[in-house]
Protein backbone atom coordinates (compact mmCIF):
# COMPACT_ATOMS: atom_id res chain seq x y z
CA UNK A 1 216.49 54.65 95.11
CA UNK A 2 214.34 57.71 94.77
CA UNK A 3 212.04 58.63 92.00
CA UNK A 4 213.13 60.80 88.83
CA UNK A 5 212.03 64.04 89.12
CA UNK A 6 209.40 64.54 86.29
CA UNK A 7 210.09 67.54 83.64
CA UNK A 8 208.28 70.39 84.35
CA UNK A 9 205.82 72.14 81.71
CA UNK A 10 208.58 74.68 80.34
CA UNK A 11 210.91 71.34 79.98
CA UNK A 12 208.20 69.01 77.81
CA UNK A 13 208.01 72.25 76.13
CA UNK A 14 211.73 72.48 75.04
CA UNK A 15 211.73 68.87 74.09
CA UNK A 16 208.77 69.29 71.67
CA UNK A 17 210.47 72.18 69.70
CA UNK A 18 213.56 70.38 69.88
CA UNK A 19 211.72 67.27 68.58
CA UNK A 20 209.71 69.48 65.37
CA UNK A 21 212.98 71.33 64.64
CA UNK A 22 214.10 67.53 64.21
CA UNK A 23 211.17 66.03 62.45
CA UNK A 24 211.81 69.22 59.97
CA UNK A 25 214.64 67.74 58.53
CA UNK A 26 213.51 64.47 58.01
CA UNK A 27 212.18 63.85 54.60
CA UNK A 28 209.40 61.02 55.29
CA UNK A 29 208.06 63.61 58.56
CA UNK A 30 207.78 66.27 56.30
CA UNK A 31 205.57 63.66 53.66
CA UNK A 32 203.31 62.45 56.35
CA UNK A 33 201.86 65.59 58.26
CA UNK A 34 202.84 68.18 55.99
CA UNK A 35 203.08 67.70 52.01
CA UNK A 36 200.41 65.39 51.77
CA UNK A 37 198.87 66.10 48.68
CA UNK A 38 201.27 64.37 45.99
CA UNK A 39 200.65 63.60 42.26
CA UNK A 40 203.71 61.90 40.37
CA UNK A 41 203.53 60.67 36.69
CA UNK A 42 206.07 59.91 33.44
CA UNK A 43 206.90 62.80 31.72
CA UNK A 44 206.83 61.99 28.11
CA UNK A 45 208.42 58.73 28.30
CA UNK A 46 209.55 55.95 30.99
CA UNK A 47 213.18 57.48 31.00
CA UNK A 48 211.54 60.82 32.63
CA UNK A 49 209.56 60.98 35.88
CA UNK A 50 208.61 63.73 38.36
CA UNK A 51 206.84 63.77 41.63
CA UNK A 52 205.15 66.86 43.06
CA UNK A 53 203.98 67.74 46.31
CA UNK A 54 201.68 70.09 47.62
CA UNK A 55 201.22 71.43 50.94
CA UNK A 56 198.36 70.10 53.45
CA UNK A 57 199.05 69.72 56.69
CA UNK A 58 197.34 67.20 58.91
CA UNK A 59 197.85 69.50 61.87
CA UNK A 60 196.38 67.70 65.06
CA UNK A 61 197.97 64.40 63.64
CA UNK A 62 200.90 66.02 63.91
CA UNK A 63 200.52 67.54 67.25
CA UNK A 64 199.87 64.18 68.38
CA UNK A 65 202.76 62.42 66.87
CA UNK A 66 205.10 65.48 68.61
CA UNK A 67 203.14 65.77 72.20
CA UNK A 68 202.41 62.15 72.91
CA UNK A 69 201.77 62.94 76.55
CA UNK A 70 202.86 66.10 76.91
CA UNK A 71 200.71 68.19 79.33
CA UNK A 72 198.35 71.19 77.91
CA UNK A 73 200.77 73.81 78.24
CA UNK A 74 203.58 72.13 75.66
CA UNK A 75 201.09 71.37 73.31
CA UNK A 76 199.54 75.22 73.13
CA UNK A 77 202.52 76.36 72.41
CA UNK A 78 203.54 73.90 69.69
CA UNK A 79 200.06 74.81 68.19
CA UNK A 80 200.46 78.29 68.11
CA UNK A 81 204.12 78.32 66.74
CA UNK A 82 202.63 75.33 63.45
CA UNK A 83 199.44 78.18 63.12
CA UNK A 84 201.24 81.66 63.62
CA UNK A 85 204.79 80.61 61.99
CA UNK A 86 205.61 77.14 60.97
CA UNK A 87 202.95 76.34 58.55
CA UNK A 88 201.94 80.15 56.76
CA UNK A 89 205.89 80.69 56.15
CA UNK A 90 206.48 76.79 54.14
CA UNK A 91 206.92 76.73 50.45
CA UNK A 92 203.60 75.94 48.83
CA UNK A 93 205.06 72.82 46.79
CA UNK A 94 208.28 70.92 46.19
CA UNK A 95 208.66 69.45 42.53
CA UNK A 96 211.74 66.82 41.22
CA UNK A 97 212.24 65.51 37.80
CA UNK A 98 214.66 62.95 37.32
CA UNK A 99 215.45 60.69 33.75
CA UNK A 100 217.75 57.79 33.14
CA UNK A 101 220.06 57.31 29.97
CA UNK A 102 218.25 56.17 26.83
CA UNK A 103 219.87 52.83 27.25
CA UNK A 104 218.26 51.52 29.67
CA UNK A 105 215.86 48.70 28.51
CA UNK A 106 212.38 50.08 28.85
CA UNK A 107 211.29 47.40 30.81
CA UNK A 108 213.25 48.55 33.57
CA UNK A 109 213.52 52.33 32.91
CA UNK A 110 210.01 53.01 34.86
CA UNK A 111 211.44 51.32 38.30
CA UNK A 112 214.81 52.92 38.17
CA UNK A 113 212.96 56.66 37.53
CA UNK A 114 210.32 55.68 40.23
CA UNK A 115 213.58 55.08 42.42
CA UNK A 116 215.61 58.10 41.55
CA UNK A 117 212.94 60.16 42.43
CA UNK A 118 212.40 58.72 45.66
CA UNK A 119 215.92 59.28 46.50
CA UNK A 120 216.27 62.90 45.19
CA UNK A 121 212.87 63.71 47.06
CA UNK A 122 214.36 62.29 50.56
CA UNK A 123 217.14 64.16 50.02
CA UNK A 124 216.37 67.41 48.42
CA UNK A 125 212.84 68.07 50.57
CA UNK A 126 214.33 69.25 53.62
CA UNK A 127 216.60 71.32 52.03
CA UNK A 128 214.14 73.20 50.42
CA UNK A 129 212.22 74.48 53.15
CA UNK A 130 214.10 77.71 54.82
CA UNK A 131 215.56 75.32 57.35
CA UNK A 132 218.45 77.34 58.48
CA UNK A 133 215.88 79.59 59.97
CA UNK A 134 213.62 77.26 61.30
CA UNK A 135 216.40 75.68 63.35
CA UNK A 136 217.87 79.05 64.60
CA UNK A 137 214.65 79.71 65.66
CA UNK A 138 213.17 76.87 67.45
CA UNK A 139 216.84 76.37 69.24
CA UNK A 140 215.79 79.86 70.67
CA UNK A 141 212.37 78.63 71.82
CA UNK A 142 213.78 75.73 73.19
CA UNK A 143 216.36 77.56 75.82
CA UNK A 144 213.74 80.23 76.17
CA UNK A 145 211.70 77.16 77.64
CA UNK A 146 214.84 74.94 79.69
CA UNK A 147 217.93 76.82 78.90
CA UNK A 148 219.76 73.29 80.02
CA UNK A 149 218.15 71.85 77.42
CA UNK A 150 220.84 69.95 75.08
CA UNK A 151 220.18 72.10 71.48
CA UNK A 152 223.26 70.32 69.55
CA UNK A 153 222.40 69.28 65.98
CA UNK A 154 222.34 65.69 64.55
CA UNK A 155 223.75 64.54 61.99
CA UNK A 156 220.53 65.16 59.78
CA UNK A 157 219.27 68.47 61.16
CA UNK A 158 222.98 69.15 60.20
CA UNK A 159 222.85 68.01 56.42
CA UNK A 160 219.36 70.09 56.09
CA UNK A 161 221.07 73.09 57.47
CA UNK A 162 223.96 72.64 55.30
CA UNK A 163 221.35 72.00 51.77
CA UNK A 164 219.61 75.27 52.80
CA UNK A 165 222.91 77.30 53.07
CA UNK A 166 223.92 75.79 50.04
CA UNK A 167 220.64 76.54 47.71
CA UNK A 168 220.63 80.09 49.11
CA UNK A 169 224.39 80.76 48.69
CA UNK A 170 224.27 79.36 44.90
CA UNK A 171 221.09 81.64 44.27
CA UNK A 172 223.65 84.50 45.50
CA UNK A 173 226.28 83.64 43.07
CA UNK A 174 223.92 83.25 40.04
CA UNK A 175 222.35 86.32 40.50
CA UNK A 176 225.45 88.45 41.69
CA UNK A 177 228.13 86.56 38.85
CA UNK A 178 226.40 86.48 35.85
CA UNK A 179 229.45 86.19 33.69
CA UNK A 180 229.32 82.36 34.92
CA UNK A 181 226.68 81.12 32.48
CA UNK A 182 228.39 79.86 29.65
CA UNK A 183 226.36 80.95 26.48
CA UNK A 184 227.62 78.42 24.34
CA UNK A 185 226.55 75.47 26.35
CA UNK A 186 223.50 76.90 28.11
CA UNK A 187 224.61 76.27 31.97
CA UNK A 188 226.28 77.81 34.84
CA UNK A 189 230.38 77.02 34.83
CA UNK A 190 229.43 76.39 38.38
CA UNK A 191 229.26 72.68 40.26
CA UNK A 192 225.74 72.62 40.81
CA UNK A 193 225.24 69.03 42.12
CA UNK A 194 224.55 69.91 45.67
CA UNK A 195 225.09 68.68 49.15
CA UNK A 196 223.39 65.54 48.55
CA UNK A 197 226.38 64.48 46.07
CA UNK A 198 229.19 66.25 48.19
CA UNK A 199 227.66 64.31 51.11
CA UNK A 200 227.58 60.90 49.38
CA UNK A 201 231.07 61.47 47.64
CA UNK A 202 232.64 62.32 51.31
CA UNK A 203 230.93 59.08 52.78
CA UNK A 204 232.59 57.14 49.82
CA UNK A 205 235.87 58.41 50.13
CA UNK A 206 235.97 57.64 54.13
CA UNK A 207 234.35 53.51 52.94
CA UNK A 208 237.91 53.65 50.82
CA UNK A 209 240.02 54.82 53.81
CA UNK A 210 241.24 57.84 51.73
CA UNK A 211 240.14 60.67 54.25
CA UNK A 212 242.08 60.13 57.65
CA UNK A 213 243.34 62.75 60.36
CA UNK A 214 246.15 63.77 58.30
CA UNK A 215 244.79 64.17 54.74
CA UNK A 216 245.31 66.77 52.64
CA UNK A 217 242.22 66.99 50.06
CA UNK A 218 242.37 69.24 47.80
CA UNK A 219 239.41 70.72 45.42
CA UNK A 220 240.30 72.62 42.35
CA UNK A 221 237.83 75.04 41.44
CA UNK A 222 236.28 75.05 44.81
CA UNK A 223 233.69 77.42 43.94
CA UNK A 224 231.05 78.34 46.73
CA UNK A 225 232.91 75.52 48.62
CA UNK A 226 230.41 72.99 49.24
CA UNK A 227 232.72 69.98 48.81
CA UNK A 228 235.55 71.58 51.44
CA UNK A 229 232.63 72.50 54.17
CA UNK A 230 231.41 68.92 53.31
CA UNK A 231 235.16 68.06 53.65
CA UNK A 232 235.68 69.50 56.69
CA UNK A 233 232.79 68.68 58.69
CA UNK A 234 232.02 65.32 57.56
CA UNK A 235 235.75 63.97 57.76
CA UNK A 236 238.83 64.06 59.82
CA UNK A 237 241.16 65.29 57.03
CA UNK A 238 242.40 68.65 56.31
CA UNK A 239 240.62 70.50 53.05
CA UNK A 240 241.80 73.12 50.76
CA UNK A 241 239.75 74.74 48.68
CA UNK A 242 241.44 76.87 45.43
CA UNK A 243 238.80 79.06 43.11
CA UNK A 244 240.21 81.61 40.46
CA UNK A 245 236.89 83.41 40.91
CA UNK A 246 237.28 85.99 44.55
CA UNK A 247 233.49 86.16 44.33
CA UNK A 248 233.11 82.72 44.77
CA UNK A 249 235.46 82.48 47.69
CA UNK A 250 234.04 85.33 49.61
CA UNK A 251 230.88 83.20 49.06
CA UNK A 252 232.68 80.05 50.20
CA UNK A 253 233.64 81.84 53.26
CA UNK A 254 230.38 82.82 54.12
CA UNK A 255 229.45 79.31 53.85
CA UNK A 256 231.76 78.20 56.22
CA UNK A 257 230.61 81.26 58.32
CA UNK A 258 227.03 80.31 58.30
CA UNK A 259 228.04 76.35 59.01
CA UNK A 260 229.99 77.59 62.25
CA UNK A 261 226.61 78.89 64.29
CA UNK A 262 226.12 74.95 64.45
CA UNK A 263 229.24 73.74 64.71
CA UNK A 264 232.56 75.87 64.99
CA UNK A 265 234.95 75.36 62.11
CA UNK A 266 238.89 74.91 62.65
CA UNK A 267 240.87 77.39 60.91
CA UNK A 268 243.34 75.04 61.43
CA UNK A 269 241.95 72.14 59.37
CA UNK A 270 240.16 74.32 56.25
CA UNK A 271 241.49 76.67 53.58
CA UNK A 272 240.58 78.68 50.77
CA UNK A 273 242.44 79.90 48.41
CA UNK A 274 242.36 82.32 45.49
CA UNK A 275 243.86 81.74 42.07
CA UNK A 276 244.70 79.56 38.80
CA UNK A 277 245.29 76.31 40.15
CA UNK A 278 246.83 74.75 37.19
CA UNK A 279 249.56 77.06 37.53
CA UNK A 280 252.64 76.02 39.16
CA UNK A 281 253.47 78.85 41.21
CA UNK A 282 249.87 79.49 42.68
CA UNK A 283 250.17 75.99 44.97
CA UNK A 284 252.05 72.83 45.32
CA UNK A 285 250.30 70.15 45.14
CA UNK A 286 252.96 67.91 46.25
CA UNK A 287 251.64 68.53 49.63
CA UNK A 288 248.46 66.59 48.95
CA UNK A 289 247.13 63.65 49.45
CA UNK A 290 243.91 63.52 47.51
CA UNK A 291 243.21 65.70 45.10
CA UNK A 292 239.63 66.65 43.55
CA UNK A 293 239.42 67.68 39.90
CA UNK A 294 235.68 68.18 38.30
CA UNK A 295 234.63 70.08 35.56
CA UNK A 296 231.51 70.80 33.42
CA UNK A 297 233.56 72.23 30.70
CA UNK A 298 234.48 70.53 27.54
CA UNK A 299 237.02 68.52 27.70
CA UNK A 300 239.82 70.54 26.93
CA UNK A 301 239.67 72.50 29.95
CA UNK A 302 241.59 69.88 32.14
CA UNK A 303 244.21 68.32 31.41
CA UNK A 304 244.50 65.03 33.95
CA UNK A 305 248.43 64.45 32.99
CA UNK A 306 249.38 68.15 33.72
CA UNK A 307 247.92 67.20 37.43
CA UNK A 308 248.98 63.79 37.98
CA UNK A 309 252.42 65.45 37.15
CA UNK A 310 252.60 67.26 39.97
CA UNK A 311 250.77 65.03 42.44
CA UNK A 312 253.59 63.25 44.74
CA UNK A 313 253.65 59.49 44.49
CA UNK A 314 250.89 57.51 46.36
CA UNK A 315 248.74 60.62 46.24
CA UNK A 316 244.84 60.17 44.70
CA UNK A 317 243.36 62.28 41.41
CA UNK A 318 239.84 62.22 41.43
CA UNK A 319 238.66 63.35 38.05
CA UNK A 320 236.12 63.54 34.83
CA UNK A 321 238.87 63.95 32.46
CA UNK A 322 240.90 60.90 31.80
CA UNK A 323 244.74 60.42 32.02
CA UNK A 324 246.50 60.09 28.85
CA UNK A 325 250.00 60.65 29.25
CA UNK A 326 249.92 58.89 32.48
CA UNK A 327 247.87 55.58 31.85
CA UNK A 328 250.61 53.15 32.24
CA UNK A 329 251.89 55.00 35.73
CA UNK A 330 248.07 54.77 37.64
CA UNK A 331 246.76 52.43 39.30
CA UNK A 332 242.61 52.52 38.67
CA UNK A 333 240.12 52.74 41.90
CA UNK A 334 237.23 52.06 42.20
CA UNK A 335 234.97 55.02 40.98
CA UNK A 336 233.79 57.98 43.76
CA UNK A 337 230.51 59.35 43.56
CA UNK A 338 230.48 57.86 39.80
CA UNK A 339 233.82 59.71 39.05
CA UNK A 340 237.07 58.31 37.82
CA UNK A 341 240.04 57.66 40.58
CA UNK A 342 243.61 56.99 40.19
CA UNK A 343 246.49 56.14 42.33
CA UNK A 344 250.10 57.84 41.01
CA UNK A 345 252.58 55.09 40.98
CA UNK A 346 256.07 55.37 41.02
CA UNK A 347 257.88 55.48 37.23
């Protein structure tokens, strides 16, 4: 059986750029050769706690880690993308505060914050690095060097690309929609959770088997449409997004725009729509199967009954406001993403 033929120089090359643009989204990489100056401490009590990092690279641990035994040639050009581009254009530091409810005994309140944190930092580091660009642009390198060279995205690179787009395209509507800051209650009237919750909400709902080829989800107040690209790309089920606000959609679009230079979208299988959703006449939402409902309003802003009342038997309400009407004709799930689900029964 003869030999494999070894990769040449421009090869090793394209697997080394394909391997950092990787590494890039992976939280723990990014810890180890890049941010590794860190300081963390309580922040006034043991329900508060925020870790900081700072940028210092350990550059020729890193080469190492990336080359292994890649020849001279790969590992030039590695070090001259890290000195020329990589390392001057990285944020300087990445900072996350997290706190846990007064309730918690205080014996236990340090570990939990300790843990948060951990979890928001593996989550929200990659993110915050201008990673849309940095994968466009070693992809390029990469079939500059072996244009056979296999550039598709894992799952990962995928949910790095997707928290970049996201922080940049909510930094778009905040500065371009003012009139969404509520002045009462001192916050945006804009979900602001992220991808990492519309990633781990999506992941919950396909553990339940409620998003299947064939399911409708619906999100009202879609905004910049995080939950229906999550939606979409994450799941086999069809999603509908429905924001009163055009700005918002033509930002949601984008989204979905900016998604599709990884992976193309299906026209087919995502919406959005424009208008009042808790109006009748703008959509019927006895065509779907799971329906979304969140709010950072008070709570008079949604009323769960005036939903459920037009969800079709069988179908799923997924909201922070409560049924009241209703409560003896749902059946209770068990909670996604640390919101309230209910099952419409028959009457």
């Amino acid at each position: 059986m003869p030999e494999p033929t070894p990769p040449t120089d421009p090869q090793t090359a394209a697997q080394v750029f394909l391997a950092l643009r990787h590494a890039l989204a992976d939280s723990a990489f990014l810890r180890r050769y890049l941010y590794t100056e860190e300081s963390a401490r309580f922040l006034g009590s043991t329900h508060k706690y925020g870790i900081r990092l700072a940028i210092q690279v350990q550059e020729l641990d890193l080469i190492r880690h990336l080359c292994g035994n890649a020849g001279a040639e790969a590992t030039n050009k590695l070090q001259t993308y890290l000195s020329r581009r990589l390392i001057p254009s990285l944020p300087a530091e990445f900072v996350t505060a997290v706190d846990v409810p007064a309730s918690v005994p205080t014996d236990q309140s340090g570990d939990r914050c300790r843990a948060l944190a951990e979890q928001s930092l593996a989550r929200e580091l990659p993110a915050s690095l201008p990673y849309a660009h940095y994968f466009m642009e070693l992809t390029r390198m990469a079939t500059q060097q072996d244009p056979r060279c296999v550039t598709s995205p894992r799952l990962e690179e995928f949910s790095a690309y997707l928290g970049h787009c996201h922080r940049n395209t909510m930094a778009k509507a905040r500065h371009r929609h003012p009139e969404l800051w509520d002045q009462t209650q001192g916050h945006y009237v804009l979900d602001s959770r992220g991808t990492s919750f519309a990633i781990h909400f999506v992941q919950q709902l396909l553990r339940q088997n409620l998003l299947n080829p064939g399911t409708r989800f619906i999100d009202f107040g879609s905004g910049i449409g995080t939950m229906i690209a999550t939606v979409h790309y994450y799941s086999p089920a069809h999603a509908t997004g429905i924001e009163q606000h055009p700005g918002l959609n033509r930002l949601a679009l984008c989204l979905l725009k900016k998604l599709s230079r990884l992976k193309a979208y299906s026209r087919a299988h995502v919406s959005l729509k424009t208008g009042n959703a808790f109006h009748p006449e703008v959509i019927d939402l006895s065509r779907y199967d799971v329906c979304y409902v969140y709010s950072p309003l008070g709570i008079d802003v949604i009323k769960a009954d005036a939903v459920l009342d037009r969800l079709r038997v069988g179908a799923v309400l997924i909201s922070n406001r409560r049924p009241r009407r209703f409560h003896d004709r749902v059946e209770t799930l068990p909670e996604i993403g640390g919101i309230a689900a209910y099952r419409k029964l028959a009457p």
